[in-house]
PDB file of N, CA and C in Angstrom:
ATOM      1  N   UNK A   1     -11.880  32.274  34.516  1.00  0.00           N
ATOM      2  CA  UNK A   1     -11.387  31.881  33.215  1.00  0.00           C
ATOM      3  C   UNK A   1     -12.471  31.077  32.498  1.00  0.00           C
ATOM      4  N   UNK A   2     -12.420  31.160  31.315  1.00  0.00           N
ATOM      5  CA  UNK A   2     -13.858  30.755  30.712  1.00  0.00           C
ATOM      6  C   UNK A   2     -13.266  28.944  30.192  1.00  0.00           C
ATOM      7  N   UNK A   3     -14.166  28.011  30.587  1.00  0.00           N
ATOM      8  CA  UNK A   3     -14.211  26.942  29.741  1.00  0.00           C
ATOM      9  C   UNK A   3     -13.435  26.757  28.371  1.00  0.00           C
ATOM     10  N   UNK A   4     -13.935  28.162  27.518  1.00  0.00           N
ATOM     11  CA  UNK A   4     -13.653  27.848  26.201  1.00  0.00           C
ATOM     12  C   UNK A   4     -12.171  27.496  26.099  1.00  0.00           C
ATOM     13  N   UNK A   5     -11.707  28.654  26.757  1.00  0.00           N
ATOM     14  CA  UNK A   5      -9.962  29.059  26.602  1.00  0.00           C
ATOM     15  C   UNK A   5      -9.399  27.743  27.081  1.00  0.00           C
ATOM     16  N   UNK A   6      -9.701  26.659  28.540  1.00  0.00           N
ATOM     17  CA  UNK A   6      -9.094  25.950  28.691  1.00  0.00           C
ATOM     18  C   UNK A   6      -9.399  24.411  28.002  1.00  0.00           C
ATOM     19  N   UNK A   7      -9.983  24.420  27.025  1.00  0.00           N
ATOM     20  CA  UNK A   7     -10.678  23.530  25.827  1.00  0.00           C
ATOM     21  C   UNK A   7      -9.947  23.682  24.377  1.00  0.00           C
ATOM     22  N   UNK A   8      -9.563  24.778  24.239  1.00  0.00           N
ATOM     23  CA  UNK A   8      -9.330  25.020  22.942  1.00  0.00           C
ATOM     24  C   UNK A   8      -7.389  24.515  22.699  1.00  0.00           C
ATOM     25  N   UNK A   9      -6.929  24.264  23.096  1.00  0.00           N
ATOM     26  CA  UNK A   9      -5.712  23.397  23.050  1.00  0.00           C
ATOM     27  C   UNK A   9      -5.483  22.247  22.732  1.00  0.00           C
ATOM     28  N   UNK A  10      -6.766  22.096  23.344  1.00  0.00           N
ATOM     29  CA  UNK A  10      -7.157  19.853  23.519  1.00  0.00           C
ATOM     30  C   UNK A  10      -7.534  19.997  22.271  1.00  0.00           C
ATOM     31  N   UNK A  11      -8.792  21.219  21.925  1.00  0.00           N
ATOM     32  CA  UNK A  11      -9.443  20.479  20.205  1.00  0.00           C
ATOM     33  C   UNK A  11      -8.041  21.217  19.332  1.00  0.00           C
ATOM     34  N   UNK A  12      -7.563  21.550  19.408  1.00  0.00           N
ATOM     35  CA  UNK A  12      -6.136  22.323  18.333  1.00  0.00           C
ATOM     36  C   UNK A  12      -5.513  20.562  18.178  1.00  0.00           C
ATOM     37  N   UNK A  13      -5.442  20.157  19.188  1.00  0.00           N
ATOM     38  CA  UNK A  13      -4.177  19.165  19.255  1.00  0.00           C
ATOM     39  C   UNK A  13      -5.122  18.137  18.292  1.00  0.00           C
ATOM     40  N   UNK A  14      -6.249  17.985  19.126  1.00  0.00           N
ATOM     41  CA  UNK A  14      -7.275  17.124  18.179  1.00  0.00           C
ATOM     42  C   UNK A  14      -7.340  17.010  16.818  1.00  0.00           C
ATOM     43  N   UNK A  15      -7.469  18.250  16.599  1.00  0.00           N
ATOM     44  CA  UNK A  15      -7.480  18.729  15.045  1.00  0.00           C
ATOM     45  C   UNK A  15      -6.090  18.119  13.823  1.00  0.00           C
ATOM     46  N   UNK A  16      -4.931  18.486  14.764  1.00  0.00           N
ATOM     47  CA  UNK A  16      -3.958  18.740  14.116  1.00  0.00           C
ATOM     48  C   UNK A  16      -3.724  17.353  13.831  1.00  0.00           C
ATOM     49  N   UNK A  17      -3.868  16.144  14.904  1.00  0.00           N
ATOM     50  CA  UNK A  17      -3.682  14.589  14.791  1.00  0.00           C
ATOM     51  C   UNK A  17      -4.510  14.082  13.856  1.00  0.00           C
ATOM     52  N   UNK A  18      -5.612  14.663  13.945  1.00  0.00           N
ATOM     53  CA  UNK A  18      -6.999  14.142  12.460  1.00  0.00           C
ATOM     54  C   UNK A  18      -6.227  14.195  11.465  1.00  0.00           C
ATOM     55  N   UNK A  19      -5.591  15.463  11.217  1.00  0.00           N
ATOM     56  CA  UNK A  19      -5.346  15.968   9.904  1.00  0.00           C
ATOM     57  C   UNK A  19      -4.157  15.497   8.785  1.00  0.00           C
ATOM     58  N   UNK A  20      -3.177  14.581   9.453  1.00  0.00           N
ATOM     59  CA  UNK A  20      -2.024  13.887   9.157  1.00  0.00           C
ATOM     60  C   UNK A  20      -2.361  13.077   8.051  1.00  0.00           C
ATOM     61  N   UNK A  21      -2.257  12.332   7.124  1.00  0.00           N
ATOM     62  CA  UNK A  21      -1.823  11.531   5.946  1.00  0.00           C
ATOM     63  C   UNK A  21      -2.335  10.201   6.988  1.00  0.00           C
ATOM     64  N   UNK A  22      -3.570   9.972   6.045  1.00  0.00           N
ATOM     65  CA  UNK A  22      -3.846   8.247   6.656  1.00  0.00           C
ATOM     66  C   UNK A  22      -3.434   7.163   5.947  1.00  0.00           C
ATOM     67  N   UNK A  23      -2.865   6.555   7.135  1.00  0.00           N
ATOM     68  CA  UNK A  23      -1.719   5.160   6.462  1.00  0.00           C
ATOM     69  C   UNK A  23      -2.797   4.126   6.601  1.00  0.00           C
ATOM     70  N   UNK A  24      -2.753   2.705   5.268  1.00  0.00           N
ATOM     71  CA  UNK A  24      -3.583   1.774   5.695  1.00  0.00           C
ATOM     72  C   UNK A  24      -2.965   0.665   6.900  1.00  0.00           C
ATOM     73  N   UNK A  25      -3.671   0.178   7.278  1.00  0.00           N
ATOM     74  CA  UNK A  25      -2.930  -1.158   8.160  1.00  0.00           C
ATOM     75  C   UNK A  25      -2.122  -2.315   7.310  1.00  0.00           C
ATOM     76  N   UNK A  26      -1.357  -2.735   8.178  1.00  0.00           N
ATOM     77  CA  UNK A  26      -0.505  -3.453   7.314  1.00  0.00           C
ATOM     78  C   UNK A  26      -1.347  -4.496   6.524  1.00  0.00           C
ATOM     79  N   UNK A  27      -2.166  -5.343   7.150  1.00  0.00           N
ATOM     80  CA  UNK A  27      -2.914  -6.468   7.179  1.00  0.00           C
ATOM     81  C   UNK A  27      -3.362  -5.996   6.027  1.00  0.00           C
ATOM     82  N   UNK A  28      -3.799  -5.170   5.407  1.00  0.00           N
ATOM     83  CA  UNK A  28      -4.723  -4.730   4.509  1.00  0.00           C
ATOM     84  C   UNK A  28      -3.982  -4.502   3.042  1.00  0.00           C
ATOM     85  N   UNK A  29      -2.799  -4.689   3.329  1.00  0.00           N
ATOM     86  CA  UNK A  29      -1.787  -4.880   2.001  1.00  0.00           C
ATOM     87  C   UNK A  29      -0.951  -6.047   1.450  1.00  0.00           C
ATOM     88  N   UNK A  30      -1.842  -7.141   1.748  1.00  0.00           N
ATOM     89  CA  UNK A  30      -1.372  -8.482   1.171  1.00  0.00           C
ATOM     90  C   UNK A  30      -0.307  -9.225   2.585  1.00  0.00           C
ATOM     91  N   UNK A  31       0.522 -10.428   1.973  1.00  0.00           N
ATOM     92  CA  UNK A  31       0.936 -10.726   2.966  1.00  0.00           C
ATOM     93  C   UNK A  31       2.630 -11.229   2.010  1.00  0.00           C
ATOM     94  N   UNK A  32       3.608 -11.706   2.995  1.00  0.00           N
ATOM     95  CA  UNK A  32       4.855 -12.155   2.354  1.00  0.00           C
ATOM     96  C   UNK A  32       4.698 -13.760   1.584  1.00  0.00           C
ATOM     97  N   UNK A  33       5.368 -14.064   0.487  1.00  0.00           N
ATOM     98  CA  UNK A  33       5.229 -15.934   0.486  1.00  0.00           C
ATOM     99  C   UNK A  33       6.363 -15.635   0.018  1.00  0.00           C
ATOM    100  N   UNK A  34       7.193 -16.978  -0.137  1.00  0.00           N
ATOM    101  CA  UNK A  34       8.456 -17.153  -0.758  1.00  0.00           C
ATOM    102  C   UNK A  34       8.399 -16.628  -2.057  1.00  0.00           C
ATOM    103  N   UNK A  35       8.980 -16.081  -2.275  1.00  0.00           N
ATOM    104  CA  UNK A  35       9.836 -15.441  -3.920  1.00  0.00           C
ATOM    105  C   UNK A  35       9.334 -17.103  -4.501  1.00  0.00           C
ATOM    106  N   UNK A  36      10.080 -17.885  -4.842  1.00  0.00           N
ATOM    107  CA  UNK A  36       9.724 -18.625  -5.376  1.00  0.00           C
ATOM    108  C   UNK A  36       8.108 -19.615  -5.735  1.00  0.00           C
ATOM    109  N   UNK A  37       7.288 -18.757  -5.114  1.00  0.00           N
ATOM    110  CA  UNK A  37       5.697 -18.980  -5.371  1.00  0.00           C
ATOM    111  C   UNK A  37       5.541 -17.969  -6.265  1.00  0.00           C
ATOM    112  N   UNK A  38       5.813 -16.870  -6.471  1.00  0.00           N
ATOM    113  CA  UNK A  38       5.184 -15.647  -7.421  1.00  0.00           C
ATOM    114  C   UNK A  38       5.301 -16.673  -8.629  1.00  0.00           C
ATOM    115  N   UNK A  39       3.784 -15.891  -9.225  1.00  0.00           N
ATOM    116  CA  UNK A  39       3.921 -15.831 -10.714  1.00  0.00           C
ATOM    117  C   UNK A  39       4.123 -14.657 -11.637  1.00  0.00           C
ATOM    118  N   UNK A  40       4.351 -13.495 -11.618  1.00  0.00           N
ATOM    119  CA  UNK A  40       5.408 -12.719 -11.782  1.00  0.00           C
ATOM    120  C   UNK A  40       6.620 -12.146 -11.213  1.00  0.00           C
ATOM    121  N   UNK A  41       7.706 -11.545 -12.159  1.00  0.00           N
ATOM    122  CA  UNK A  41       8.486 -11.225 -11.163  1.00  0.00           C
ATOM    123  C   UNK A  41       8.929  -9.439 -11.791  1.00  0.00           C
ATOM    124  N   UNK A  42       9.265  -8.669 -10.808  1.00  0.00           N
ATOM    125  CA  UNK A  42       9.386  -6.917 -11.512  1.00  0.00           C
ATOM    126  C   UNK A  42      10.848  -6.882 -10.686  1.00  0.00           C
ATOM    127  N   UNK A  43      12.024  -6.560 -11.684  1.00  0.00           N
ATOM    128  CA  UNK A  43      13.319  -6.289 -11.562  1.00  0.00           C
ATOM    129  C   UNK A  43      12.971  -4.762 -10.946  1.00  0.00           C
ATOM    130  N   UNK A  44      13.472  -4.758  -9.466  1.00  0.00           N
ATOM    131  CA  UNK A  44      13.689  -2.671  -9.221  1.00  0.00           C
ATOM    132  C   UNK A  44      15.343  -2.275  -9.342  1.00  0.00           C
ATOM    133  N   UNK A  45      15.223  -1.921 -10.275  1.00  0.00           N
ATOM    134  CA  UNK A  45      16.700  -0.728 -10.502  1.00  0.00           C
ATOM    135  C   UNK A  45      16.785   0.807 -10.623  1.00  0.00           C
ATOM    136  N   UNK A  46      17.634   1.461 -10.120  1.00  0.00           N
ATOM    137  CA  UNK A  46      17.526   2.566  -9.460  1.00  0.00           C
ATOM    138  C   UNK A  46      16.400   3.606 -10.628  1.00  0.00           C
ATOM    139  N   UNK A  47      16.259   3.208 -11.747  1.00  0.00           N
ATOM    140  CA  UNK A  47      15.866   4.505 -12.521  1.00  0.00           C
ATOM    141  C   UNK A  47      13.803   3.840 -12.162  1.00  0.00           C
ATOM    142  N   UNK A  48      13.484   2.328 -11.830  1.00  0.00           N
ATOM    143  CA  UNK A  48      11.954   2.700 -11.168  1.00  0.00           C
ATOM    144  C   UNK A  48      11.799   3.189 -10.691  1.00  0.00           C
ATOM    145  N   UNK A  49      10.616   4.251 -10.942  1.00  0.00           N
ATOM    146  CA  UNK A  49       9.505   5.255 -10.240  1.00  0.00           C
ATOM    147  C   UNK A  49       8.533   4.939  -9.794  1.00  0.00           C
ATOM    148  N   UNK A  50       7.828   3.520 -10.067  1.00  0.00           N
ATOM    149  CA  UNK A  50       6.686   2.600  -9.534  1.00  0.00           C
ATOM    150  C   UNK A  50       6.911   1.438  -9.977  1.00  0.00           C
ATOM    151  N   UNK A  51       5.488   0.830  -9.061  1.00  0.00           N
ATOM    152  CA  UNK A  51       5.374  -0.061  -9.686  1.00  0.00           C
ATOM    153  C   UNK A  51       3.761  -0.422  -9.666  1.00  0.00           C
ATOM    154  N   UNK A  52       3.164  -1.143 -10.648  1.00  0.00           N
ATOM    155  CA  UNK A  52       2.205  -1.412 -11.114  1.00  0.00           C
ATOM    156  C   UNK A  52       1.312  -2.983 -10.855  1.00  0.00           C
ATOM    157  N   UNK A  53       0.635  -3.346  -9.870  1.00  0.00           N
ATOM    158  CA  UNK A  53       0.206  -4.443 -10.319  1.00  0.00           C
ATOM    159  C   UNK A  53      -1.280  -4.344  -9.955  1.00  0.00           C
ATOM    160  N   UNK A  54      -1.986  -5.903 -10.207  1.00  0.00           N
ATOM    161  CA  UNK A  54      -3.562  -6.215 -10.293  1.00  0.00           C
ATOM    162  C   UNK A  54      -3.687  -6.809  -8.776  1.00  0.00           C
ATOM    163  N   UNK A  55      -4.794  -6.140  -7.836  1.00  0.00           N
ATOM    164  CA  UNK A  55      -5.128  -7.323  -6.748  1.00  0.00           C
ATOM    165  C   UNK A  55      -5.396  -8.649  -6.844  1.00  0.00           C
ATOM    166  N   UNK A  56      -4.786  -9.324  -6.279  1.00  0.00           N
ATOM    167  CA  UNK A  56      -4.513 -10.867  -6.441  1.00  0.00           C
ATOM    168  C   UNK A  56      -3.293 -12.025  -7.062  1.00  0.00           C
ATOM    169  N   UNK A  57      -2.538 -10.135  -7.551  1.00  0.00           N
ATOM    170  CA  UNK A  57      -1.009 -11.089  -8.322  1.00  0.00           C
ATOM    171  C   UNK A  57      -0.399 -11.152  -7.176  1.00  0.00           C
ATOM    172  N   UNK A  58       0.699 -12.996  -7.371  1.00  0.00           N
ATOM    173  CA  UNK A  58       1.691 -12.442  -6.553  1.00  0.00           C
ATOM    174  C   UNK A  58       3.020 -12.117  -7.451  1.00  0.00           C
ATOM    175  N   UNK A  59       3.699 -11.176  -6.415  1.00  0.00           N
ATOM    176  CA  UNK A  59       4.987 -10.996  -7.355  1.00  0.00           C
ATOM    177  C   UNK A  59       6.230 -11.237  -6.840  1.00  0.00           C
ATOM    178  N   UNK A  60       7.243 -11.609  -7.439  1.00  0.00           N
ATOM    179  CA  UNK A  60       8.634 -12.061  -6.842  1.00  0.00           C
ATOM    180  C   UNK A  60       9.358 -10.580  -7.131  1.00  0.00           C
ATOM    181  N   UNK A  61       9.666  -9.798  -5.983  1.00  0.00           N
ATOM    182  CA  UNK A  61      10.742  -8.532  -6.380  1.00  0.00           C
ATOM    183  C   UNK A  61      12.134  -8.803  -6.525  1.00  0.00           C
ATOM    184  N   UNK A  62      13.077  -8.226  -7.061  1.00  0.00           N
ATOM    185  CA  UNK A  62      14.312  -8.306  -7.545  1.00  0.00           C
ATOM    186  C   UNK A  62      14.932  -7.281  -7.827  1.00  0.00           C
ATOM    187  N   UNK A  63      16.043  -6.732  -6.097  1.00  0.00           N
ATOM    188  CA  UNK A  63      16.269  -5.452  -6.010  1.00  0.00           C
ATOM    189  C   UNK A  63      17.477  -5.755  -5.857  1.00  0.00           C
ATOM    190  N   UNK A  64      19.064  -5.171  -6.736  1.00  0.00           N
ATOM    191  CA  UNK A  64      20.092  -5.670  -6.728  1.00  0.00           C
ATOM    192  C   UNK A  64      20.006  -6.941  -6.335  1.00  0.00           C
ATOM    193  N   UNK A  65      21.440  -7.395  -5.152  1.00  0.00           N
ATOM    194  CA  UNK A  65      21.106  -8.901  -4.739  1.00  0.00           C
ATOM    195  C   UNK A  65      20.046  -9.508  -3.741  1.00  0.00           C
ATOM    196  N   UNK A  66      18.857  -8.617  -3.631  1.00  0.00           N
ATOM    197  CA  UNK A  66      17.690  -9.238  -2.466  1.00  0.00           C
ATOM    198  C   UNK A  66      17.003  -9.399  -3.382  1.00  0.00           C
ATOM    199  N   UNK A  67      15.760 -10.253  -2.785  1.00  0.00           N
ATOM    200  CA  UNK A  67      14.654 -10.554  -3.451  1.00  0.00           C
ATOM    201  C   UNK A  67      13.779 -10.809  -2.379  1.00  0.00           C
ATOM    202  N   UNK A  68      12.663 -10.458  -2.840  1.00  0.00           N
ATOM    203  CA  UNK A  68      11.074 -10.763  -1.666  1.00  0.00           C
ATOM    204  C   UNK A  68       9.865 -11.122  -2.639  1.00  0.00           C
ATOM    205  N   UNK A  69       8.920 -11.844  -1.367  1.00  0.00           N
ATOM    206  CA  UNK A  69       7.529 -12.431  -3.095  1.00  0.00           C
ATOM    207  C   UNK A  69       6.575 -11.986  -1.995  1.00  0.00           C
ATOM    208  N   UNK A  70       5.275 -11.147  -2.678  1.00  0.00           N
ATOM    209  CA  UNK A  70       4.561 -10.312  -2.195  1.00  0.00           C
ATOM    210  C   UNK A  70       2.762 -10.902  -2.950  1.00  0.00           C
ATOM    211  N   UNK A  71       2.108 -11.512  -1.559  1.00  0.00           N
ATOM    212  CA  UNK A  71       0.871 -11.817  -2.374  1.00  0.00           C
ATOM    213  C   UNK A  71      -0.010 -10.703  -2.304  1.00  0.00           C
ATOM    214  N   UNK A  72      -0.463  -9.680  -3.424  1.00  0.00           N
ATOM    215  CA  UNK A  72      -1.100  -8.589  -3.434  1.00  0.00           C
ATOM    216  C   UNK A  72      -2.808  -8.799  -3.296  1.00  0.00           C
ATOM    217  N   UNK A  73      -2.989  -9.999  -2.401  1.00  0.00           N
ATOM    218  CA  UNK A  73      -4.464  -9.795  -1.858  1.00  0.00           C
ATOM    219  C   UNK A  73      -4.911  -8.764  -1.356  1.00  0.00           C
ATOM    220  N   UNK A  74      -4.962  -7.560  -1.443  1.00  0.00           N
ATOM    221  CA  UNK A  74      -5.391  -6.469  -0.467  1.00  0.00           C
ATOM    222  C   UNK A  74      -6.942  -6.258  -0.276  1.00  0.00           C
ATOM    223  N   UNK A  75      -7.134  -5.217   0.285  1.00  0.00           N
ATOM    224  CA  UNK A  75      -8.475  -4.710   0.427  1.00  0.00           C
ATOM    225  C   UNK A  75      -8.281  -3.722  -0.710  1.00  0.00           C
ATOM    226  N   UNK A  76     -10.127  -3.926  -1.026  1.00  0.00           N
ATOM    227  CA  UNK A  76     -10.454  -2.974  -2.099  1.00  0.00           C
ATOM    228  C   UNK A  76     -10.200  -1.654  -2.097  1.00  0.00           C
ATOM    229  N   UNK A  77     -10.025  -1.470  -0.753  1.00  0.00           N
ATOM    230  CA  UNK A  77      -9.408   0.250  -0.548  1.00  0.00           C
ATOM    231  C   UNK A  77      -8.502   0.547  -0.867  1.00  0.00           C
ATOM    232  N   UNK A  78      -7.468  -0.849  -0.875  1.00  0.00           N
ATOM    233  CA  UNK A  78      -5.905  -0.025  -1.234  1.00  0.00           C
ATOM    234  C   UNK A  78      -6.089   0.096  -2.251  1.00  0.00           C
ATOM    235  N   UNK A  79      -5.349   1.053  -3.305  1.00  0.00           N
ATOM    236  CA  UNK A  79      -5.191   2.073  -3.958  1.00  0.00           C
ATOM    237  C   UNK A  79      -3.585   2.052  -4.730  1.00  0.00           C
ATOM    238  N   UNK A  80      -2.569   2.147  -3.711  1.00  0.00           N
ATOM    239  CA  UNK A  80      -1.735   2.967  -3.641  1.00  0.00           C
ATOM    240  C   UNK A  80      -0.698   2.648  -2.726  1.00  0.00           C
ATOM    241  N   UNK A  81       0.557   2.264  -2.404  1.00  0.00           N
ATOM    242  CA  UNK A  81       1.150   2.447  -1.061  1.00  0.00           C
ATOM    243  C   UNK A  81       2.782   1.778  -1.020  1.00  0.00           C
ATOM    244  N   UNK A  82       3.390   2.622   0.106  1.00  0.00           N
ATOM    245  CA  UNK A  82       4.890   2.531  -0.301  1.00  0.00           C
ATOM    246  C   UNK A  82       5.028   0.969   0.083  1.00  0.00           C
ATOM    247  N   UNK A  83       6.321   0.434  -1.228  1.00  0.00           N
ATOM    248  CA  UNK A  83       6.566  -0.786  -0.990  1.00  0.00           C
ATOM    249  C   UNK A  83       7.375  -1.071  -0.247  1.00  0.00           C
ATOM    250  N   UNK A  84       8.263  -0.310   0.480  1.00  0.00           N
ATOM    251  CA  UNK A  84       8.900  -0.091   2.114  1.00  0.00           C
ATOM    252  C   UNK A  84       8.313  -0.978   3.136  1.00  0.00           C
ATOM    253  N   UNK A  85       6.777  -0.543   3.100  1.00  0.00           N
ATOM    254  CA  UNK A  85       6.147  -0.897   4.119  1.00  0.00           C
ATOM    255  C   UNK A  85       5.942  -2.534   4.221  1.00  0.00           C
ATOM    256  N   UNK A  86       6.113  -3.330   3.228  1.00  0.00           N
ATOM    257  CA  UNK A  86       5.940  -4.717   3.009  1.00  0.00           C
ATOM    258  C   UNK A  86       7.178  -5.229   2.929  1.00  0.00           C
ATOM    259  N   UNK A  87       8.363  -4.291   2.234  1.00  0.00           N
ATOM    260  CA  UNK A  87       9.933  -5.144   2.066  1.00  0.00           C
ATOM    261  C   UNK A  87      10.611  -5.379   2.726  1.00  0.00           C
ATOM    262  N   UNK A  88      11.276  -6.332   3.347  1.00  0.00           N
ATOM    263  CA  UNK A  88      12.475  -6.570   3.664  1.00  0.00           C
ATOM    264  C   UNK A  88      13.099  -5.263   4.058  1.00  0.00           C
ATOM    265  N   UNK A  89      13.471  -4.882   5.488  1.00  0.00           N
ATOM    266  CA  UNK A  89      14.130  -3.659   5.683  1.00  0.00           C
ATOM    267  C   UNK A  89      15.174  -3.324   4.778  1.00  0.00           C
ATOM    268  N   UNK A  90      15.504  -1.971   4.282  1.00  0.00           N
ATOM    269  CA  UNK A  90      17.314  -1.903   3.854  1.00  0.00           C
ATOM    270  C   UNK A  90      17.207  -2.404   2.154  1.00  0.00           C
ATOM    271  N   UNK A  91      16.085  -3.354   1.621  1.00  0.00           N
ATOM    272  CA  UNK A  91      15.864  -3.355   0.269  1.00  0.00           C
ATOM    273  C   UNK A  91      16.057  -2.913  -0.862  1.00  0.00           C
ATOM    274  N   UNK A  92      15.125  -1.883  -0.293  1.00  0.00           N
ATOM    275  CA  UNK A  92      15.064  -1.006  -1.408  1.00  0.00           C
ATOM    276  C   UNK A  92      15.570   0.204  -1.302  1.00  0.00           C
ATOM    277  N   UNK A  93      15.480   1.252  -0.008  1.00  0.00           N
ATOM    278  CA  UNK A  93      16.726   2.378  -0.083  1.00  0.00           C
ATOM    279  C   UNK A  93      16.053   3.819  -0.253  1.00  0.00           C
ATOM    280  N   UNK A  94      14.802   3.538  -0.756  1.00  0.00           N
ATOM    281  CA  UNK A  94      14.284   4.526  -1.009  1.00  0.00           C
ATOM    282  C   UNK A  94      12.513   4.541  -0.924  1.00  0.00           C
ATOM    283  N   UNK A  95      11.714   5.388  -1.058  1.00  0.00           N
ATOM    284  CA  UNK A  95      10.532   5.462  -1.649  1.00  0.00           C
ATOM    285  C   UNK A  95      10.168   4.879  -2.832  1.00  0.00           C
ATOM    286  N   UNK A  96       9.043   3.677  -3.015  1.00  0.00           N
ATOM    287  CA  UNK A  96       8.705   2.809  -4.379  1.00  0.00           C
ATOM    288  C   UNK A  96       7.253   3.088  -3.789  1.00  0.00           C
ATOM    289  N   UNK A  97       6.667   3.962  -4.519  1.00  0.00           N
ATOM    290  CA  UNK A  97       4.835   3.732  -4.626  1.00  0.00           C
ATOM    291  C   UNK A  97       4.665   2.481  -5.196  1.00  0.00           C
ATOM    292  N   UNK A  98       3.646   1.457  -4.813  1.00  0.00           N
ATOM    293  CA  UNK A  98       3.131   0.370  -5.650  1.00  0.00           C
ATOM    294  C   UNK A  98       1.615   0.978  -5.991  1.00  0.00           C
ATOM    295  N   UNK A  99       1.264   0.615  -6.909  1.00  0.00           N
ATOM    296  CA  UNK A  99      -0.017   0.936  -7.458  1.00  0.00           C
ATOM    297  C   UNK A  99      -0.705  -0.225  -7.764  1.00  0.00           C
ATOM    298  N   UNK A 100      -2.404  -0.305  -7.038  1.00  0.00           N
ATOM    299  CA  UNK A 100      -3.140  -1.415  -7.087  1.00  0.00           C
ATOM    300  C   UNK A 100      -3.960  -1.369  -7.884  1.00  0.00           C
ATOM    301  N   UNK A 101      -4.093  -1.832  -8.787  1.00  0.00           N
ATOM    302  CA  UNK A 101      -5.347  -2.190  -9.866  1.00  0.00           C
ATOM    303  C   UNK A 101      -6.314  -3.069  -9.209  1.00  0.00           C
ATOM    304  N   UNK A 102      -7.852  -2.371  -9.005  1.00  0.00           N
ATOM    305  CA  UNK A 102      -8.809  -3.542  -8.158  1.00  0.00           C
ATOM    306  C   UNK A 102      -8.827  -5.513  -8.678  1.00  0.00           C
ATOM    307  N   UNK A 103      -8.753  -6.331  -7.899  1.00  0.00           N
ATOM    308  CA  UNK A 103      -8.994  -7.822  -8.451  1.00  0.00           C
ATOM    309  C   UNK A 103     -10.041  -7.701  -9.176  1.00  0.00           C
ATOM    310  N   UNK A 104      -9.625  -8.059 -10.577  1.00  0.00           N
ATOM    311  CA  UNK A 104     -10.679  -8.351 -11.822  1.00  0.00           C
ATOM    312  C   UNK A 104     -12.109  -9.280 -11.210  1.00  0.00           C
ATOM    313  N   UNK A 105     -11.429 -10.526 -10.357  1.00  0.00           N
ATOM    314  CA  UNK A 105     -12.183 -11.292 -10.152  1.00  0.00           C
ATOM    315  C   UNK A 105     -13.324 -10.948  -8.771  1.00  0.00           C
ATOM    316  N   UNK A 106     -13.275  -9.730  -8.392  1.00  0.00           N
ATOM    317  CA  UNK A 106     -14.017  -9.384  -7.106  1.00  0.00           C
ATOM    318  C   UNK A 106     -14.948  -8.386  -7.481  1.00  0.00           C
ATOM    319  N   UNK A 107     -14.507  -7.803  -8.855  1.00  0.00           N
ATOM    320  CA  UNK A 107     -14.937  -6.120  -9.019  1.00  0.00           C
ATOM    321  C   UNK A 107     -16.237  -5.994  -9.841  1.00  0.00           C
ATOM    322  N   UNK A 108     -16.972  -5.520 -10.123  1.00  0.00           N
ATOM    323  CA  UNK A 108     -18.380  -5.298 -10.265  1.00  0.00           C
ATOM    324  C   UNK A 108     -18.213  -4.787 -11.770  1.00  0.00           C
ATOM    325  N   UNK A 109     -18.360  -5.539 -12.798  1.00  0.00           N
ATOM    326  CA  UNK A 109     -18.448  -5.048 -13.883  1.00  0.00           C
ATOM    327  C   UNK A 109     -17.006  -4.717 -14.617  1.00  0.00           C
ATOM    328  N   UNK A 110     -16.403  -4.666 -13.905  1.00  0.00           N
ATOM    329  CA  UNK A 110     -14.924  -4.583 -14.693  1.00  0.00           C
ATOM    330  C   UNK A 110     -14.419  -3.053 -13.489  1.00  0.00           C
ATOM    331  N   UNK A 111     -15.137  -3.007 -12.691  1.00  0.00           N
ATOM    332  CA  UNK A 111     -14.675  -1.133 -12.245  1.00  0.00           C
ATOM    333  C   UNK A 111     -15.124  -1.252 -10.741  1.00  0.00           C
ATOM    334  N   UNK A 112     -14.565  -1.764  -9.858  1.00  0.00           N
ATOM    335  CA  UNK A 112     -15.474  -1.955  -8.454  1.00  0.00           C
ATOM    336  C   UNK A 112     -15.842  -1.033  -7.707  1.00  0.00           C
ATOM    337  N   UNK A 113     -15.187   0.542  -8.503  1.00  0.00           N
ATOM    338  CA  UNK A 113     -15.710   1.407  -7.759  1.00  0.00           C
ATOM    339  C   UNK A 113     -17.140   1.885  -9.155  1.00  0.00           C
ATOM    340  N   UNK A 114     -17.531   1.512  -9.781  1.00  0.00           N
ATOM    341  CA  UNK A 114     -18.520   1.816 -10.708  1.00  0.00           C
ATOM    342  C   UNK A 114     -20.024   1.511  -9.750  1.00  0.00           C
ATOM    343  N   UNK A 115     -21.189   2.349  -9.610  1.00  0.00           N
ATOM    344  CA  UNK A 115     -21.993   2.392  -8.757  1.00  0.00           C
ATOM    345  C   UNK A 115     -22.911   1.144  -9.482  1.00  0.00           C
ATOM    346  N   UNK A 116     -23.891   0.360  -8.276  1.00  0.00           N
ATOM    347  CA  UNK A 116     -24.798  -0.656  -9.080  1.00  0.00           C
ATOM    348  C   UNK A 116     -25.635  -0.177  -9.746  1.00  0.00           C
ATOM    349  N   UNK A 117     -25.511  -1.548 -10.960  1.00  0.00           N
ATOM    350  CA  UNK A 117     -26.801  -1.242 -12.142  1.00  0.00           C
ATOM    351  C   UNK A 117     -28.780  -1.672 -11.945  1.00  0.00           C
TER     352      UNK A 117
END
């Protein structure tokens, strides 16, 4: 029996695990503080489709009767990512993309992905 044949399962499986949707680490998406530290706050009611903020806000959420405060220090990589993953289990009920605008105060010219001058 040839090598190849008993190899080619392992790299299939290999392959197929590469290929999945890469999640960031938690660490890398800010951390919890009391609701009552945010300096903004974004009401979620059933008709939000996102939500929008800048790296470095924090925000106080306000989902029916829960609430959670979220300091959006992240890494420059995040992007993008469900707010599930940071809330309070049972919260929110559903899928909420948050969307990261890079920290004004870290970013290179106004655009931190803009290449150096």
């Amino acid at each position: 029996m040839s090598v190849r044949l008993l190899f080619a399962p392992a790299i299939l499986a290999l392959l197929a695990a590469c290929a999945g949707p890469v999640q960031q680490r938690a660490d890398l998406l800010g951390m919890a503080i009391p609701a009552s530290a945010a300096a903004h706050s974004v009401v979620i009611t059933p008709d939000t489709r996102w939500v929008k903020v800048t790296g470095g806000d924090t925000v106080r959420f306000v989902a029916g009767a829960s609430e959670f405060g979220w300091d959006f220090h992240v890494s420059p990589l995040v992007q993008v990512f469900d707010l599930n993953r940071v809330a309070p289990l049972g919260v929110l009920g559903r899928p909420l993309p948050v969307y990261v605008d890079p920290d004004p105060n870290y970013s290179v010219g106004g655009n931190w992905r803009a290449p150096p001058r």
